[in-house]
N, C-alpha and C. Protein backbone atom coordinates (compact mmCIF):
# COMPACT_ATOMS: atom_id res chain seq x y z
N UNK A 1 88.89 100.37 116.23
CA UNK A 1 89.22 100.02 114.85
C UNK A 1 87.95 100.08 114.01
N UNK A 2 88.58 100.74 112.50
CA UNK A 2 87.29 100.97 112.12
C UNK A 2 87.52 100.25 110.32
N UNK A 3 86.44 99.27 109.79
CA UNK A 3 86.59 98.82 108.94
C UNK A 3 85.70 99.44 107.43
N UNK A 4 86.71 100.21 106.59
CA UNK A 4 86.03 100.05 105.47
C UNK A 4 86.15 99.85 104.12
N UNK A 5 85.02 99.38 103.80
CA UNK A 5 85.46 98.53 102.21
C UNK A 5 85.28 99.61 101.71
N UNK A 6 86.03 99.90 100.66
CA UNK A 6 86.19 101.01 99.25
C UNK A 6 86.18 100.10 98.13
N UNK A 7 84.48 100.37 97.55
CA UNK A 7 84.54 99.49 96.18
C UNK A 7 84.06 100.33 95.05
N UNK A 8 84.40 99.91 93.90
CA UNK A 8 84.03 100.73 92.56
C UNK A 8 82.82 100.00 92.26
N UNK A 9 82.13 100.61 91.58
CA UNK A 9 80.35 100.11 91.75
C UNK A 9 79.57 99.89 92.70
N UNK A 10 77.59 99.72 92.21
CA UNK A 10 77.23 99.03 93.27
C UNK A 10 76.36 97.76 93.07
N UNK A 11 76.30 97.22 94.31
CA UNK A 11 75.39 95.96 94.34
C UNK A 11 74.24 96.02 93.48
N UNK A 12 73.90 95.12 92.80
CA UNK A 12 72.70 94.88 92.91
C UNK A 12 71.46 94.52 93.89
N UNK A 13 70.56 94.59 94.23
CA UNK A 13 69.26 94.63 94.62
C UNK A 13 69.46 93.02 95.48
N UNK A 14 69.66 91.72 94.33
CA UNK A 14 70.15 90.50 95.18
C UNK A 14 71.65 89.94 95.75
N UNK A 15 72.55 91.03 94.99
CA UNK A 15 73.41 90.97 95.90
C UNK A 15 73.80 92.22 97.30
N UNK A 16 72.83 92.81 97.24
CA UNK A 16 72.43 94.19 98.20
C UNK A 16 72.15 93.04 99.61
N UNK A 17 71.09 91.68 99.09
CA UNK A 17 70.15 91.29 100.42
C UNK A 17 71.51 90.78 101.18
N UNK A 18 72.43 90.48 100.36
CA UNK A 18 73.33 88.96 100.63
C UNK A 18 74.10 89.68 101.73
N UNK A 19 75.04 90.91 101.08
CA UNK A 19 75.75 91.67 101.95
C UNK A 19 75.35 92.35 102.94
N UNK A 20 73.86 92.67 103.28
CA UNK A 20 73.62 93.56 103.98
C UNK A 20 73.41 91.79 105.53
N UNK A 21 73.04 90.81 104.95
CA UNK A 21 72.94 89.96 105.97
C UNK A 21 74.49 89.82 106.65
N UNK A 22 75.26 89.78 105.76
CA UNK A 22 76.68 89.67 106.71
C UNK A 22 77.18 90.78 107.46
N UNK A 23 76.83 92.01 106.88
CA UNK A 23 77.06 93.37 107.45
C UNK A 23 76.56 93.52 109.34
N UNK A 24 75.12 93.02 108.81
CA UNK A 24 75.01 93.49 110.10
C UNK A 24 74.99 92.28 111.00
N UNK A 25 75.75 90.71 110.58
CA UNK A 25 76.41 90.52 111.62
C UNK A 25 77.74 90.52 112.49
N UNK A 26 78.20 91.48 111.45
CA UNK A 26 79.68 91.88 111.90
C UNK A 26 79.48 93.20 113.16
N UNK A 27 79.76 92.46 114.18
CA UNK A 27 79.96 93.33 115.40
C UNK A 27 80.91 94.33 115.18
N UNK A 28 82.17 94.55 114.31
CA UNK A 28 82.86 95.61 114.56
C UNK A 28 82.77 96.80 113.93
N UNK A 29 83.09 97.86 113.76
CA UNK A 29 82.30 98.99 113.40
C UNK A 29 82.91 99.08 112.01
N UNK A 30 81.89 98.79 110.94
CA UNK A 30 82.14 98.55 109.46
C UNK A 30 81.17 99.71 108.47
N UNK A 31 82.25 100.25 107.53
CA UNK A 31 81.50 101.38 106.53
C UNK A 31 82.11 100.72 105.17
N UNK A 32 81.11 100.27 104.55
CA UNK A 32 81.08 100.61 102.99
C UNK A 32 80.74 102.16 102.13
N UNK A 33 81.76 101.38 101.48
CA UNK A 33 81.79 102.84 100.05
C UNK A 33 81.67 102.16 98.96
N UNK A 34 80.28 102.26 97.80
CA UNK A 34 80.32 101.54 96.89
C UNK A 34 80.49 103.22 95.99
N UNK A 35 81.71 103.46 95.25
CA UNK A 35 82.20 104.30 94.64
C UNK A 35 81.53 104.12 93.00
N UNK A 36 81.15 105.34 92.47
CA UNK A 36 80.69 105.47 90.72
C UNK A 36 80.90 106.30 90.49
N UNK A 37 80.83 106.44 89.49
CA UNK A 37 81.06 108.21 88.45
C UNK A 37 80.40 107.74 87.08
N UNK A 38 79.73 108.96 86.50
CA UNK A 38 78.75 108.61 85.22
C UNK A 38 79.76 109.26 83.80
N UNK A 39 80.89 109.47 84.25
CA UNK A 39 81.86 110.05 83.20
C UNK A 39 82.34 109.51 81.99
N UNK A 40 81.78 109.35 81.50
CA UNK A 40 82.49 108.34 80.20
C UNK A 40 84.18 108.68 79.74
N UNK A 41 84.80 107.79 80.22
CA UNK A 41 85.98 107.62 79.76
C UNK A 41 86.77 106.79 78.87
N UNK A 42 87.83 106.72 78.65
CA UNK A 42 89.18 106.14 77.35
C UNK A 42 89.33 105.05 78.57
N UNK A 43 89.25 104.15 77.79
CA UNK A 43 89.64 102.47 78.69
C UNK A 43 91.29 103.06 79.48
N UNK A 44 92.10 103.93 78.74
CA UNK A 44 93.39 103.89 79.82
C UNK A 44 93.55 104.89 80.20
N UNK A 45 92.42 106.07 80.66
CA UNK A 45 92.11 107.02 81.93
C UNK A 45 91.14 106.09 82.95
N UNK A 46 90.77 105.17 82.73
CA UNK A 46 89.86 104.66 83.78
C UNK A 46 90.24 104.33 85.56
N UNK A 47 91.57 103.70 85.25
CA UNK A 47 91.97 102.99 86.27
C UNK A 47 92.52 103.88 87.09
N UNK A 48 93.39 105.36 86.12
CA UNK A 48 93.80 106.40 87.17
C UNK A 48 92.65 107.08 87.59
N UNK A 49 91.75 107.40 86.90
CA UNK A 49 90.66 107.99 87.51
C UNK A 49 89.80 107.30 88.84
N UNK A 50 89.45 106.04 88.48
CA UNK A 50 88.65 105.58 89.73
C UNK A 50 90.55 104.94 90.95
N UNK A 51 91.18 105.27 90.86
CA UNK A 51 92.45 105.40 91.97
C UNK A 51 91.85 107.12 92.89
N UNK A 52 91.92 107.98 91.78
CA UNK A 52 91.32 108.90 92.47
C UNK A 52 90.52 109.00 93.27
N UNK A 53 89.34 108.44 93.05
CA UNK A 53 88.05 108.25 93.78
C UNK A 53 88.49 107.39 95.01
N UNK A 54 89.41 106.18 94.96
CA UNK A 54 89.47 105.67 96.45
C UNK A 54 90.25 106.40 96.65
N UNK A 55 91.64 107.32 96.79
CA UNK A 55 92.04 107.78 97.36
C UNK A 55 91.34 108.73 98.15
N UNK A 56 90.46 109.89 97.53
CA UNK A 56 89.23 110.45 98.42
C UNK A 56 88.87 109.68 99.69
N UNK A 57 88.69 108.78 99.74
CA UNK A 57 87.62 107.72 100.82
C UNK A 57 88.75 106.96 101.22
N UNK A 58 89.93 107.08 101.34
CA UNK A 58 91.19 106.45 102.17
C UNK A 58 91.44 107.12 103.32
N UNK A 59 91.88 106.37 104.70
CA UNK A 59 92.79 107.47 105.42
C UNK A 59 93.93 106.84 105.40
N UNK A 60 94.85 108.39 105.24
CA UNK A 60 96.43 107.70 105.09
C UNK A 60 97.11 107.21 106.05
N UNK A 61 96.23 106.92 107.03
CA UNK A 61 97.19 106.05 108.24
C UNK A 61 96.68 104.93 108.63
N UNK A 62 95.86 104.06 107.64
CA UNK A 62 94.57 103.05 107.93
C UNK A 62 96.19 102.30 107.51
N UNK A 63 95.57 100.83 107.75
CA UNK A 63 96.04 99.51 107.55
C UNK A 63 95.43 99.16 105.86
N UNK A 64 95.77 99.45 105.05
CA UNK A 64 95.44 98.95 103.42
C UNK A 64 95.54 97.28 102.92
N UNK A 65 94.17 97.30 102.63
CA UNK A 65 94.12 95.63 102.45
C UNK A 65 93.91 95.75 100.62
N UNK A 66 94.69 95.37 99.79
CA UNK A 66 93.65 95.57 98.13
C UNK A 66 93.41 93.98 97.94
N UNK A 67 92.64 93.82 97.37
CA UNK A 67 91.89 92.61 96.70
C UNK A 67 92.42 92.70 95.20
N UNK A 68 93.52 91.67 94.62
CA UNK A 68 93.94 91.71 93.00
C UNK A 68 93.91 90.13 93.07
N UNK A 69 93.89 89.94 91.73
CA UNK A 69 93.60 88.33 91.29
C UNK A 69 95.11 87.61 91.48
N UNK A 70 95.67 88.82 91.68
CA UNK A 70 97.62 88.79 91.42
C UNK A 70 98.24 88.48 93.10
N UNK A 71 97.72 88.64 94.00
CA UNK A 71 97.79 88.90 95.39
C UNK A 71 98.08 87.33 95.63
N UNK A 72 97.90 87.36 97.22
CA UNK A 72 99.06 86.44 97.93
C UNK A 72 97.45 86.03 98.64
N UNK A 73 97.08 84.59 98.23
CA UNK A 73 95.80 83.85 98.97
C UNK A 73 96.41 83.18 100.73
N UNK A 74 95.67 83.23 101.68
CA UNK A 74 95.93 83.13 102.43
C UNK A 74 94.59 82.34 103.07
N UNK A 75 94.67 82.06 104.62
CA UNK A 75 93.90 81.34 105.29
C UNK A 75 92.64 81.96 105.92
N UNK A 76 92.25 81.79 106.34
CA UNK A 76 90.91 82.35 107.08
C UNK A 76 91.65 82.80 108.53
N UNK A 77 92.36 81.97 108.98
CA UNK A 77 92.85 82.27 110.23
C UNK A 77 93.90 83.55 110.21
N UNK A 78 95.07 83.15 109.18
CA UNK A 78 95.89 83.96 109.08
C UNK A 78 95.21 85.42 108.65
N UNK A 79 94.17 85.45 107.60
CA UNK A 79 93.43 86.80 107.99
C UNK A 79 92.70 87.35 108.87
N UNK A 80 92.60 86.81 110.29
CA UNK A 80 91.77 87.16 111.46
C UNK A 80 92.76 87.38 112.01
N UNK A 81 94.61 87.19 111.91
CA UNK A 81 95.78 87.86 112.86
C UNK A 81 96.04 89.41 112.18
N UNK A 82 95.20 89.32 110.98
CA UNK A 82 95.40 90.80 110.25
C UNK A 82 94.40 91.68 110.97
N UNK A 83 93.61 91.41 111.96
CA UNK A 83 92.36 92.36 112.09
C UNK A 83 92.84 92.57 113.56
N UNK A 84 93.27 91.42 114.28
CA UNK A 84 93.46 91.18 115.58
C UNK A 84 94.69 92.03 115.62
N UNK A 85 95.89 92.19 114.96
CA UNK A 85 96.96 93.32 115.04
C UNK A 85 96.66 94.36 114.89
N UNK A 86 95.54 94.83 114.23
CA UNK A 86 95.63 96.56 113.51
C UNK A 86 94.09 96.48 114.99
N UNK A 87 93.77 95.80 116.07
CA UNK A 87 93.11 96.16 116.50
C UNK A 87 94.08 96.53 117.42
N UNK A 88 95.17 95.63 118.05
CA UNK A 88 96.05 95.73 118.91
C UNK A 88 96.35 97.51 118.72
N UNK A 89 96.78 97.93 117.74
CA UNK A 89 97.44 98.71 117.39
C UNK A 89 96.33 100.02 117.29
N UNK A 90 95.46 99.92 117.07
CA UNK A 90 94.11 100.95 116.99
C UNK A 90 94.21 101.51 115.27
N UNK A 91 95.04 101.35 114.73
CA UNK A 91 94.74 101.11 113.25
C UNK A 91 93.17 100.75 112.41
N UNK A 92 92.91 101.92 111.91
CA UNK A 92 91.53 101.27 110.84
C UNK A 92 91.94 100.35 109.69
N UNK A 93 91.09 99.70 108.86
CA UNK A 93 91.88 99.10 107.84
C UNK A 93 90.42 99.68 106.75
N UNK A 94 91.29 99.76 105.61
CA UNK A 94 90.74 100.29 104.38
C UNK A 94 91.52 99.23 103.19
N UNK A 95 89.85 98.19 102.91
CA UNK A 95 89.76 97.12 102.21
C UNK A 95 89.43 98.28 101.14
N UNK A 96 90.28 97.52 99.64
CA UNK A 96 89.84 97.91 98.66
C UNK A 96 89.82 97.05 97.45
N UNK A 97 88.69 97.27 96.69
CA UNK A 97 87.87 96.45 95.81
C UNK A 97 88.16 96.74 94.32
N UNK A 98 88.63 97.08 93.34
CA UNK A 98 88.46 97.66 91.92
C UNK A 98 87.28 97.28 91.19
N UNK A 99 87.68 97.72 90.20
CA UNK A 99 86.22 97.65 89.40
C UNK A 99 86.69 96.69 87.93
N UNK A 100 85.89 96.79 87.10
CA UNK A 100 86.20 95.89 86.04
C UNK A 100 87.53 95.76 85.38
N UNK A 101 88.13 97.18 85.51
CA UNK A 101 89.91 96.95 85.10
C UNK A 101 90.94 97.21 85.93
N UNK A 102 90.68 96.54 87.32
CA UNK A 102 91.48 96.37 87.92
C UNK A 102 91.64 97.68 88.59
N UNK A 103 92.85 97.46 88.89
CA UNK A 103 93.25 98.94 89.95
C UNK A 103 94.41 99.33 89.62
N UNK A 104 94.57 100.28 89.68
CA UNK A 104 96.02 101.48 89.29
C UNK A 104 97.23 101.09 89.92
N UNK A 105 98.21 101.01 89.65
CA UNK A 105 99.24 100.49 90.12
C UNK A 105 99.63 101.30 91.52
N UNK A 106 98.82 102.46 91.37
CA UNK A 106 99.41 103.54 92.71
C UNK A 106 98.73 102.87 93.98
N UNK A 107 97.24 102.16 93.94
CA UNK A 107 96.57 101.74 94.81
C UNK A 107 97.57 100.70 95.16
N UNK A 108 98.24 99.41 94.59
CA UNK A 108 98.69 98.30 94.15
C UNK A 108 100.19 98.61 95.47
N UNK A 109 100.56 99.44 95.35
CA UNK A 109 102.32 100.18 95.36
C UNK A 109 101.80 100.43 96.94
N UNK A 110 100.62 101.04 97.15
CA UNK A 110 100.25 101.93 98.73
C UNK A 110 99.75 101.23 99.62
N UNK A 111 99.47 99.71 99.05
CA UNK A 111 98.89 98.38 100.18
C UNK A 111 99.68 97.89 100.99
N UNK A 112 99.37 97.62 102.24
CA UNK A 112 100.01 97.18 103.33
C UNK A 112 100.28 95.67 102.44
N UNK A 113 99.08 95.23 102.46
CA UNK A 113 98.99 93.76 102.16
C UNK A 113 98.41 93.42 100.77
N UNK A 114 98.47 92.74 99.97
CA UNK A 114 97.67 92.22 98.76
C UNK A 114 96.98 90.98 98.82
N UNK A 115 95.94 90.73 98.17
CA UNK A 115 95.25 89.53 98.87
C UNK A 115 94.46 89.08 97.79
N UNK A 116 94.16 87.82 97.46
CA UNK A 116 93.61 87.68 96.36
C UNK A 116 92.50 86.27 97.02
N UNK A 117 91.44 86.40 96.66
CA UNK A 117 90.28 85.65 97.21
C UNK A 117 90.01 84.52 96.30
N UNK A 118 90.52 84.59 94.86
CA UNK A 118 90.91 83.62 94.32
C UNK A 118 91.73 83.89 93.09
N UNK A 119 92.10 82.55 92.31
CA UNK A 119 93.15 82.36 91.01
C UNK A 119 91.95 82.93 90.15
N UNK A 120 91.06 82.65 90.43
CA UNK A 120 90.04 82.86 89.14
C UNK A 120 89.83 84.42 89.48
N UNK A 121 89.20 85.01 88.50
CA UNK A 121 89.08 86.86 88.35
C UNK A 121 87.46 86.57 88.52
N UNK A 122 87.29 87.43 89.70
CA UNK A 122 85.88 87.47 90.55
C UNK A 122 85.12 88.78 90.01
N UNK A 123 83.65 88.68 89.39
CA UNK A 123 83.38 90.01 89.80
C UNK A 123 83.29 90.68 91.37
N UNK A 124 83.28 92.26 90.95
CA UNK A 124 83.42 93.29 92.39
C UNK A 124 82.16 92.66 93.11
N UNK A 125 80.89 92.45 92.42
CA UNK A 125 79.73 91.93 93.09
C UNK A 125 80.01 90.65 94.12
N UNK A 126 80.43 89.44 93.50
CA UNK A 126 80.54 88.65 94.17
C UNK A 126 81.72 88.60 95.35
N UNK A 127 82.90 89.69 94.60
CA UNK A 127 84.05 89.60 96.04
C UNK A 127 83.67 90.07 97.16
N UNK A 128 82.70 91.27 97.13
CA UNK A 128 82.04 91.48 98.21
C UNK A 128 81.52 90.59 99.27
N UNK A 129 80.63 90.22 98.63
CA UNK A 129 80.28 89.16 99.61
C UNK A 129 81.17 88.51 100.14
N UNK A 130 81.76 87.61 99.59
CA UNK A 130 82.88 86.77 99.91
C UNK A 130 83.65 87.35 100.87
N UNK A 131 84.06 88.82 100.76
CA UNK A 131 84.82 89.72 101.63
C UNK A 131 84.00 89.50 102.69
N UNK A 132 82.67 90.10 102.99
CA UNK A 132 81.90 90.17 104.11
C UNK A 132 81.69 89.24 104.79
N UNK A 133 81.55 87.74 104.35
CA UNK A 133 81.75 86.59 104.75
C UNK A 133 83.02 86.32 105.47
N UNK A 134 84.20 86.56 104.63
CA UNK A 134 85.63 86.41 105.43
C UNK A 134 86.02 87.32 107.05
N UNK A 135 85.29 88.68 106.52
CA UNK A 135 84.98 89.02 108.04
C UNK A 135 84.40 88.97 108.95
N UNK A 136 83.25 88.23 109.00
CA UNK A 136 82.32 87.88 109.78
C UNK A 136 83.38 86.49 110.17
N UNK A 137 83.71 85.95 109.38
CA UNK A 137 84.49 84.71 109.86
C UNK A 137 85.73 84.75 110.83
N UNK A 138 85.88 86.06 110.27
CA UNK A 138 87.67 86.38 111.11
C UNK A 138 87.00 87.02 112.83
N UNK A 139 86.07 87.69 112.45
CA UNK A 139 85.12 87.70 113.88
C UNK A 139 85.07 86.69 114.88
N UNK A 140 84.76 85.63 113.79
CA UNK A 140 84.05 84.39 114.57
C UNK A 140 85.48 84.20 115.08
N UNK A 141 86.63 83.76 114.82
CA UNK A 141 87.74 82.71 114.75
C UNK A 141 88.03 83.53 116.29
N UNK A 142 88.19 85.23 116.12
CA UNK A 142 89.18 85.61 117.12
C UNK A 142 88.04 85.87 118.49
N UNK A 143 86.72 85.19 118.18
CA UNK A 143 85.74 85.30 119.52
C UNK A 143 85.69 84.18 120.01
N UNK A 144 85.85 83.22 119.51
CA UNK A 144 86.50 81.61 119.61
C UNK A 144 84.88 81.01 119.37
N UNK A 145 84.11 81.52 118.30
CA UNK A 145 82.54 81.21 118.20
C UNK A 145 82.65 79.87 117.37
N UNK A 146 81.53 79.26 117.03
CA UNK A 146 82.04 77.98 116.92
C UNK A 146 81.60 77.88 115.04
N UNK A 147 81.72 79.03 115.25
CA UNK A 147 80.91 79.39 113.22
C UNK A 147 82.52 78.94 112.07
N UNK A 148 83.35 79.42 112.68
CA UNK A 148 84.66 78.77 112.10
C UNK A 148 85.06 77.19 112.65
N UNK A 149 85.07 76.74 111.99
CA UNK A 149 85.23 75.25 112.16
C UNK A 149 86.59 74.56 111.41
């Protein structure tokens, strides 16, 4: 199983240190895509356009996780039976991130699951982390390490 985040933008420099510490303690085999384009566009070509761009960097037989403020919040645990099935199953999963206006309804429509990390609207910077954190955690839970408590 192979995990990767598909996000629109990139880190900054101090949020580069934050993620790269959780990255590499995630034992399972994890690829980021921090996705851009320098195209200046109309606020309502944006969202179909960067849909485009993750679709590029999707595979169509991964396990689709999207991150919307609109999504269904869940547990720490109950998201470590999401990693632990699509491992069962040899399924990759392709986490995806939007960018400042959200995501295209086609991304929205093609998710296995929807998931929202909180009520409040997160920047892409900080969900990251938070993402990388939740997997390192869902690590911990299904290794029975004592980092989930």
């Amino acid at each position: 199983m192979k995990i990767n985040i598909i996000s629109i933008g990139k880190l900054s420099s101090e949020y580069k240190q934050l993620a790269m510490g959780y990255s590499k303690m995630i034992k399972w085999k994890l690829q980021e895509k921090e996705l851009t384009y320098s195209k200046k566009l109309p606020e309502t070509q944006i969202k179909f356009y960067e849909a485009k761009l993750i679709y590029e960097h999707t595979n169509v037989n991964s396990y689709k996780i999207v991150l919307d403020v609109l999504g269904t919040q869940i547990e720490s645990k109950k998201f470590s039976f999401i990693f632990k099935n699509q491992m069962m199953t040899g399924k990759d999963i392709d986490i995806i991130i939007g960018g400042a206006y959200g995501l295209d309804d086609s991304i929205i429509k093609n998710a296995n699951i929807i998931l929202s990390l909180s009520k409040m609207t997160l920047p892409h910077k900080l969900a990251k982390i938070i993402l990388l954190e939740q997997i390192y955690r869902c690590q911990s839970i299904l290794a029975r390490h004592p980092y989930h408590k």
